[in-house]
Protein backbone atom coordinates (compact mmCIF):
# COMPACT_ATOMS: atom_id res chain seq x y z
CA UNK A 1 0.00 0.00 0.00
CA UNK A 2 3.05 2.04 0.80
CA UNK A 3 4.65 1.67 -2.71
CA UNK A 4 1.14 2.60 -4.17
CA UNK A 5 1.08 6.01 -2.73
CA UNK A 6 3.76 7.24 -3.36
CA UNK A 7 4.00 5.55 -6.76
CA UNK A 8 0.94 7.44 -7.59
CA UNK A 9 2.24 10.99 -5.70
CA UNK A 10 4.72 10.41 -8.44
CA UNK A 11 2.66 10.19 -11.27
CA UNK A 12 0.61 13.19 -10.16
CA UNK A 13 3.65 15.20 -9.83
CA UNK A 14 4.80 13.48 -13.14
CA UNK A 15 1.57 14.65 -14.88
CA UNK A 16 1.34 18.25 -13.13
CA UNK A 17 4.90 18.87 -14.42
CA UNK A 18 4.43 18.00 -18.05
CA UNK A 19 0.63 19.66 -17.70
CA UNK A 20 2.95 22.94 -16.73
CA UNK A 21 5.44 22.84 -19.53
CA UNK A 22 2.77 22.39 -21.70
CA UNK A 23 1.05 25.42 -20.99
CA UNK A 24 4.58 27.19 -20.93
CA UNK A 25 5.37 26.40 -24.66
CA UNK A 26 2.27 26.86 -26.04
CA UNK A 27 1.98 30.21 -23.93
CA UNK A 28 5.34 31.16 -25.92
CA UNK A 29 4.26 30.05 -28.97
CA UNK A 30 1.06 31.78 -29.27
CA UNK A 31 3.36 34.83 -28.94
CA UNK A 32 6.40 34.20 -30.59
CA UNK A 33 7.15 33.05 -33.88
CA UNK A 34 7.52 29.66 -34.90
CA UNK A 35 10.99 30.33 -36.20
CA UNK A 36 13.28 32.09 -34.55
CA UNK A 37 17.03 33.60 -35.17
CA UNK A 38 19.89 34.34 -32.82
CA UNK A 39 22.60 36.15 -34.49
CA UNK A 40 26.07 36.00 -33.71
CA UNK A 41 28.66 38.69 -34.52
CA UNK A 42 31.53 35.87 -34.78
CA UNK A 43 32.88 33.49 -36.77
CA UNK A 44 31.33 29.97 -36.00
CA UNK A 45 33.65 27.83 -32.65
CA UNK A 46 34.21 31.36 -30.93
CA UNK A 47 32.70 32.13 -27.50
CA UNK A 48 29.43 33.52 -28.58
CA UNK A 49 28.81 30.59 -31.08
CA UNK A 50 29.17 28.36 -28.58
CA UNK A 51 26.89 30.15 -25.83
CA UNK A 52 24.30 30.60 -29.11
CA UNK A 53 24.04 27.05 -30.20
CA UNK A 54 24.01 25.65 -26.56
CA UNK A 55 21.04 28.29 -25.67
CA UNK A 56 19.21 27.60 -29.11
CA UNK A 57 19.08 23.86 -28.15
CA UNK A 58 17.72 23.79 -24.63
CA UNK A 59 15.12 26.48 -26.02
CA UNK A 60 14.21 23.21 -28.81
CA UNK A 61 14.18 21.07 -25.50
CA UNK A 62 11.54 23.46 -23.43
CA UNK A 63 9.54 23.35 -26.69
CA UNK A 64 9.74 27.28 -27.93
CA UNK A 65 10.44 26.26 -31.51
CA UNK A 66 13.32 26.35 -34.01
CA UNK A 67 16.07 28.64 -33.42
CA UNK A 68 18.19 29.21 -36.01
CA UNK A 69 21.53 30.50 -35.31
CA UNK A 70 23.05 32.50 -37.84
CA UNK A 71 26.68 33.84 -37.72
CA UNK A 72 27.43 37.44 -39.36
CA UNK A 73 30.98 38.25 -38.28
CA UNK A 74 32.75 41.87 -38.92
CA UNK A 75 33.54 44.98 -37.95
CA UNK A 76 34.13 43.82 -34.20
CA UNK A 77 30.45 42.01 -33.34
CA UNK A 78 29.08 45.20 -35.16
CA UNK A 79 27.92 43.68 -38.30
CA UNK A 80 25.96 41.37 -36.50
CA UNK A 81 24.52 44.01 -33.95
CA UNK A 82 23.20 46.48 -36.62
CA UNK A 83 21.62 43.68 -38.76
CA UNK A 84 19.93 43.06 -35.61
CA UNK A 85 18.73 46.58 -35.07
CA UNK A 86 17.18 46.87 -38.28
CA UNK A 87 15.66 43.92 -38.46
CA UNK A 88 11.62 43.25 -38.05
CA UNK A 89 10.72 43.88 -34.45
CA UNK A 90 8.56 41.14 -33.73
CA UNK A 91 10.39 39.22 -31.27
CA UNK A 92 12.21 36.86 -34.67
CA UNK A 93 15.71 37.98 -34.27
CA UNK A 94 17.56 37.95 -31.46
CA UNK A 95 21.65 39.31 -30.98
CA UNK A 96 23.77 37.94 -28.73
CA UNK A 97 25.38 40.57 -27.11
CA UNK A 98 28.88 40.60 -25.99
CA UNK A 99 28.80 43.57 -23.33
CA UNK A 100 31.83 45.67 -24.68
CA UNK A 101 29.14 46.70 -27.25
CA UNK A 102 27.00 48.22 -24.66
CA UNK A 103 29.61 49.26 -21.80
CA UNK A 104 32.93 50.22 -24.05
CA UNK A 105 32.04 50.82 -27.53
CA UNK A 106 29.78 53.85 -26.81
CA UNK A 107 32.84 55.34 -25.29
CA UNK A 108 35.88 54.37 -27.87
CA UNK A 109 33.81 54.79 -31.66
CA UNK A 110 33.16 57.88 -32.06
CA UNK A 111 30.35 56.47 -34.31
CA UNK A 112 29.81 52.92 -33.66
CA UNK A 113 26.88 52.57 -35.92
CA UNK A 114 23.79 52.37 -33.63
CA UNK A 115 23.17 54.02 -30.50
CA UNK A 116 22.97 50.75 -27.36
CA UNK A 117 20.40 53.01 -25.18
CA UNK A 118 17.97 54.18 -28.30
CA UNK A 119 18.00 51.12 -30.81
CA UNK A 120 18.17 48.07 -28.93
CA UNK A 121 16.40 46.73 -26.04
CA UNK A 122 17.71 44.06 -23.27
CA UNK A 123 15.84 40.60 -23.03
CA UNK A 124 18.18 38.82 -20.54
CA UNK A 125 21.83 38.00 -19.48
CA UNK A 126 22.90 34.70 -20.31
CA UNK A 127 26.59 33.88 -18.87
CA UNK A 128 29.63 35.67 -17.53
CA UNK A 129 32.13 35.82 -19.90
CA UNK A 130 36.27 34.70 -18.30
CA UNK A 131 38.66 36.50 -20.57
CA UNK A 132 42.59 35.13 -20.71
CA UNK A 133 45.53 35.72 -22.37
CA UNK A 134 46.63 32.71 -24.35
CA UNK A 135 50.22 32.03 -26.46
CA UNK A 136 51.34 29.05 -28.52
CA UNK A 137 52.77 26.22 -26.77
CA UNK A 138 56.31 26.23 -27.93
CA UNK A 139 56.17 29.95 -27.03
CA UNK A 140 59.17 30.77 -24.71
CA UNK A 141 56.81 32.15 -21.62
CA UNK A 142 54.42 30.62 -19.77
CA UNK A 143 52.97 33.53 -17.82
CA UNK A 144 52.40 37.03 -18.37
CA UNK A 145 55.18 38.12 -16.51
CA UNK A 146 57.52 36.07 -18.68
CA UNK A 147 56.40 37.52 -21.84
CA UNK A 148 56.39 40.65 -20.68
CA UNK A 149 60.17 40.22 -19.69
CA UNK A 150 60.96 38.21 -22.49
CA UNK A 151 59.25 41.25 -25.14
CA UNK A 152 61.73 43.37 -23.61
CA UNK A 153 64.78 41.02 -23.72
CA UNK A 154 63.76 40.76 -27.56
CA UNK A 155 62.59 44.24 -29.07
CA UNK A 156 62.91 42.86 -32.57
CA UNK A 157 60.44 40.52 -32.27
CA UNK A 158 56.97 41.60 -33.09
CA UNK A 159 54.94 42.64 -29.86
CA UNK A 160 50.96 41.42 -30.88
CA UNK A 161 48.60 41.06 -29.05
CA UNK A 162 45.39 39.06 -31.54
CA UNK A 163 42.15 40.20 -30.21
CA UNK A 164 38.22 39.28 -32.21
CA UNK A 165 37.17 43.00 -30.90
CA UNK A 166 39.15 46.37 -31.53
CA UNK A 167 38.05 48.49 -28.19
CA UNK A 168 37.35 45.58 -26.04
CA UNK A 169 38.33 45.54 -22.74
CA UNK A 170 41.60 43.02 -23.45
CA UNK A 171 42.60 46.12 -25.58
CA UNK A 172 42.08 48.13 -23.19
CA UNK A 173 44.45 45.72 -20.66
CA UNK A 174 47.06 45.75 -22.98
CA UNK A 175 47.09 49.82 -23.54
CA UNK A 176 47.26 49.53 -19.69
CA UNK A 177 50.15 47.26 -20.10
CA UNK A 178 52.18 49.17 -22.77
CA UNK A 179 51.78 52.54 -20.13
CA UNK A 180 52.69 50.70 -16.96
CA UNK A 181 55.42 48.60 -18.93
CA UNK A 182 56.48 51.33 -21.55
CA UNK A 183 56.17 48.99 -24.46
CA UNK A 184 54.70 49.03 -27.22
CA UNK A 185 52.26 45.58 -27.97
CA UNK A 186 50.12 46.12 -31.16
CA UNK A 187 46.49 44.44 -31.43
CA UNK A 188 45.75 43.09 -34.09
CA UNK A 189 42.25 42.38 -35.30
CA UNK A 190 40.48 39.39 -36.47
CA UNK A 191 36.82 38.70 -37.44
CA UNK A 192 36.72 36.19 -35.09
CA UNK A 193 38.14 33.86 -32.54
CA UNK A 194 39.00 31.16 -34.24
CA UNK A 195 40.83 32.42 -37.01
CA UNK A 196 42.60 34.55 -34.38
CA UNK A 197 43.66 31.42 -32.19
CA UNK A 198 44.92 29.89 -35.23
CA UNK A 199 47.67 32.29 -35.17
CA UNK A 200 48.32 32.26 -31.86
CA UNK A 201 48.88 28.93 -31.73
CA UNK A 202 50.91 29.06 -34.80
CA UNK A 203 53.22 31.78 -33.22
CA UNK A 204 52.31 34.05 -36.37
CA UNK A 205 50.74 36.59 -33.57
CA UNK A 206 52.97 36.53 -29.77
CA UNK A 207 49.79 36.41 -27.42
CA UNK A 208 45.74 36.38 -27.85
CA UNK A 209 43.09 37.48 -25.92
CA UNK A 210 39.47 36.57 -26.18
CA UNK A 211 36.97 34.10 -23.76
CA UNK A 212 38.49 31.28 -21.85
CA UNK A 213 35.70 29.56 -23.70
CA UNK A 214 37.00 30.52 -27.30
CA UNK A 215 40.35 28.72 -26.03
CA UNK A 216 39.84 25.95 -24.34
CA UNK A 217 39.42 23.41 -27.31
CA UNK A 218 43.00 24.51 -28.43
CA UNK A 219 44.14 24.43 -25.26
CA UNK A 220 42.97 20.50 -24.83
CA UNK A 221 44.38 19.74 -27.81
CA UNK A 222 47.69 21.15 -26.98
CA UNK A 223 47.91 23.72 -29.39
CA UNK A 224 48.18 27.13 -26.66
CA UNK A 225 48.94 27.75 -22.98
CA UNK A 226 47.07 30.18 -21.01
CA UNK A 227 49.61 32.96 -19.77
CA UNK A 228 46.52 33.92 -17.05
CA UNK A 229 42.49 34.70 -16.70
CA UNK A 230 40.95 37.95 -15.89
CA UNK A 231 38.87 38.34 -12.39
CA UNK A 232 40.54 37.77 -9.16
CA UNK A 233 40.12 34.08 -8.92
CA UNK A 234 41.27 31.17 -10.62
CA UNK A 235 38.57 29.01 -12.28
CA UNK A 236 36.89 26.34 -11.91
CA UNK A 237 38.08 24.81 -15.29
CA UNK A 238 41.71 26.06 -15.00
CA UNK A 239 43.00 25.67 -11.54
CA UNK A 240 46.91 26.16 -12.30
CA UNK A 241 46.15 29.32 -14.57
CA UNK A 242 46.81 32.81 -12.30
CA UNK A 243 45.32 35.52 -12.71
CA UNK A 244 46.53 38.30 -14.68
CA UNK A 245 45.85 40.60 -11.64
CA UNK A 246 47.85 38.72 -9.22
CA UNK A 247 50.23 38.91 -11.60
CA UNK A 248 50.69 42.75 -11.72
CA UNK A 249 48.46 43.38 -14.46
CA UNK A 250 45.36 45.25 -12.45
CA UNK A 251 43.43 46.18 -16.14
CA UNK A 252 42.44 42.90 -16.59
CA UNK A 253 40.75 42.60 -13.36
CA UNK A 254 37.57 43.98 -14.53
CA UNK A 255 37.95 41.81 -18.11
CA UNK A 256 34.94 39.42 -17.23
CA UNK A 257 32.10 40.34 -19.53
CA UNK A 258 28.67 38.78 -20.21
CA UNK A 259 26.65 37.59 -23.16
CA UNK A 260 23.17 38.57 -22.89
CA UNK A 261 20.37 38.77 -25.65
CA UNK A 262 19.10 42.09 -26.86
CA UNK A 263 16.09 42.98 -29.80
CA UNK A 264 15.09 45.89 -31.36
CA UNK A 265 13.68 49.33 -29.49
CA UNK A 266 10.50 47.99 -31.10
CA UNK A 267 9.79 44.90 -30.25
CA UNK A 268 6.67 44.58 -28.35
CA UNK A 269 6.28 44.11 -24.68
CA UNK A 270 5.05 40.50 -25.07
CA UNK A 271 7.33 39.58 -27.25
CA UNK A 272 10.56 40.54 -24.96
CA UNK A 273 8.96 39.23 -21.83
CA UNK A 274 8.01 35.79 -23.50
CA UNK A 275 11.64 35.87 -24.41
CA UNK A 276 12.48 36.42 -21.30
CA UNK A 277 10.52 33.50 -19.53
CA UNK A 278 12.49 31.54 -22.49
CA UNK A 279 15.83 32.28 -21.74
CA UNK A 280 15.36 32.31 -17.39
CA UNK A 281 14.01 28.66 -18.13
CA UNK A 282 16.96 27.88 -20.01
CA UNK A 283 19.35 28.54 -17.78
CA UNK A 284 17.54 26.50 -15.21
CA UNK A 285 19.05 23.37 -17.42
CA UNK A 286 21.93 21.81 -14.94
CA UNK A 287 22.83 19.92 -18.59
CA UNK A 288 23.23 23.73 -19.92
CA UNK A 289 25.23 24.84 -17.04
CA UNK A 290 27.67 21.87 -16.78
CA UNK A 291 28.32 22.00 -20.42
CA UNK A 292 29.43 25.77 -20.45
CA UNK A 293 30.91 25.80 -17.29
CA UNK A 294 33.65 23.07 -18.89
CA UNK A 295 34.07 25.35 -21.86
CA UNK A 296 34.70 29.00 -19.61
CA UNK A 297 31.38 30.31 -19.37
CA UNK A 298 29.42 31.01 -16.10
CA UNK A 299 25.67 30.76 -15.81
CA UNK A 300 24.34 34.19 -14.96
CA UNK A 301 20.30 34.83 -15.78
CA UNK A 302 19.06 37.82 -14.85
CA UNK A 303 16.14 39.69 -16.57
CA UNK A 304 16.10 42.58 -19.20
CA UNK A 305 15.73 44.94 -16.44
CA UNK A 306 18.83 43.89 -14.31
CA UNK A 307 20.50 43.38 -17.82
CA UNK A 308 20.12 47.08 -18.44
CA UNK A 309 21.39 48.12 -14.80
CA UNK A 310 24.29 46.17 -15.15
CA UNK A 311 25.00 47.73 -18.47
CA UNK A 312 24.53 51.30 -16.79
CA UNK A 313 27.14 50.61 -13.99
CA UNK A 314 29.59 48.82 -16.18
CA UNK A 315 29.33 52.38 -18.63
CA UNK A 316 30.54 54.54 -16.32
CA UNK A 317 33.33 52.23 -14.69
CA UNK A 318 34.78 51.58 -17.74
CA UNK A 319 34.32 55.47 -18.95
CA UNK A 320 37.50 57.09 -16.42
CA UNK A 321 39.51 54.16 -17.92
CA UNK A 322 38.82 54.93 -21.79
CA UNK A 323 39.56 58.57 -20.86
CA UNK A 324 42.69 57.53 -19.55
CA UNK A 325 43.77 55.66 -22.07
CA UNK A 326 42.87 58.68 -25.15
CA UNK A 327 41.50 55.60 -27.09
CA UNK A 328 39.37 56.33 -30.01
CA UNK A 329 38.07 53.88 -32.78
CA UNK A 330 36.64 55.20 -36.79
């Protein structure tokens, strides 16, 4: 009799679950499309294509529909972002935002190409974002403070630094760098991680700086090292890496950025808060959150609202720093 009761407490509970997600996808669907796109500013096994395709397929698994995700890389994430802004504002296409488009790039393009307050609107944060610095393996330093030391033993060898976003904040950490230092390391843009890693691992460009999650594939295969992490803490899924503030390099404390989805201005109130439910539900998935925590990235939902605060405090930190470095972007 025992077994029977709570045999049938678990179908109840069974039942009342899948009765709930029930009326949660068809309560998105009657106000979304049946198709929808999440565009990436990247070339495809970057960071951002990564956090895309995992998000697109738990939102298959809670039953919102198809979600396509559709890479359009350039012009530092902004080909990607203005597409966006343009496009149809009926809830269809989605950006995923890296958040040097909405906390630096305001203050280093003089005209980036859309304004982040006026023409786009916040749906959620997804993940924090670990940045590192990364070399090839037969480089000869295994830290920051080696190459920095080693640079300056060897000032006819090429200082680069390869970096998937002019006017990030990893440019920013190396302007720091050349002022503290007084060297002179170059970035050098790419339209996207992975061709960027390429050469780093190569040795074509000395160092590389993008998401821990962009590198970490290379890394397991044995192709770079990291030289350190941004943050103040080591991570979860690198342990022996330091990081880059510990060792001397205090810029790249504040390197940890998010990804979080944005629409356009327009886009009806229903629309972004049915996102919204989509993408807190999604990030409920302990699948989802194991599988980007071993690539770098760190589950962080929050809503539109708390997206757009965060984006308002991370502004003005990073504006005394972009003042102080004179940087300016065409």
């Amino acid at each position: 009799m025992q077994f029977s009761l709570i045999r049938g407490s678990a179908v109840v509970g069974f039942t009342c679950a899948l009765l709930s997600f029930s009326a949660y996808a068809q309560g998105t669907a009657q106000v979304l499309p049946n198709t929808l796109t999440l565009v990436v500013g990247y070339a495809p096994g970057g960071a951002a294509d990564t956090a895309a395709r995992a998000f697109a397929e738990q939102l298959r698994k809670d039953g919102v529909g198809t979600v396509i995700v559709e890479n359009r890389p350039g012009a530092s994430g902004r080909v990607g972002l203005n597409y966006v802004k343009d496009s149809k504002p009926d809830g269809a296409t989605m950006y995923l935002v890296p958040s040097p488009l909405l906390t630096i790039f305001p203050l280093t393009y003089q005209d980036p190409g859309y304004d982040a307050q006026k023409d786009l609107r916040p749906v959620a944060t997804l993940v924090n974002i670990p940045t590192a610095i990364a070399a090839g393996v037969n480089q000869p330093y295994s830290d920051m403070k080696e190459y920095v030391a080693w640079a300056k033993q060897n000032p006819n060898t090429a200082a680069n630094l390869g970096v998937a976003t002019l006017g990030s904040s990893g440019h920013l950490g190396i302007l720091a760098v050349n002022s503290s230092h007084d060297m002179k390391i170059e970035p050098v843009a790419y339209r996207g991680a992975a061709p960027m890693l390429v050469d780093v691992a190569s040795g074509e460009v000395a160092i590389g700086w993008d998401a821990v999650a962009s590198m970490i594939p290379l890394h397991q295969a044995g192709k770079i090292k990291f030289l350190g992490v941004s943050g103040d803490e080591r991570l979860e899924a690198l342990p022996d890496v330091m990081p880059l503030a510990e060792q001397g390099f205090p810029a790249f404390k504040a390197a940890t950025s998010f990804y979080g989805i944005v629409v356009p201005a327009a886009t009806p109130d229903s629309a972004v808060a049915a996102l919204e439910q989509a993408f807190m539900k999604a990030a409920e998935s302990d699948e989802l959150r194991q599988q980007l925590a071993s690539r770098g990235l760190l589950m962080a939902p929050a809503t539109g609202e708390q997206m757009a605060q965060r984006t308002r405090e991370e502004l003005e930190s990073w504006r005394p720093v972009v003042e102080g470095s004179g940087i300016t972007m065409d």
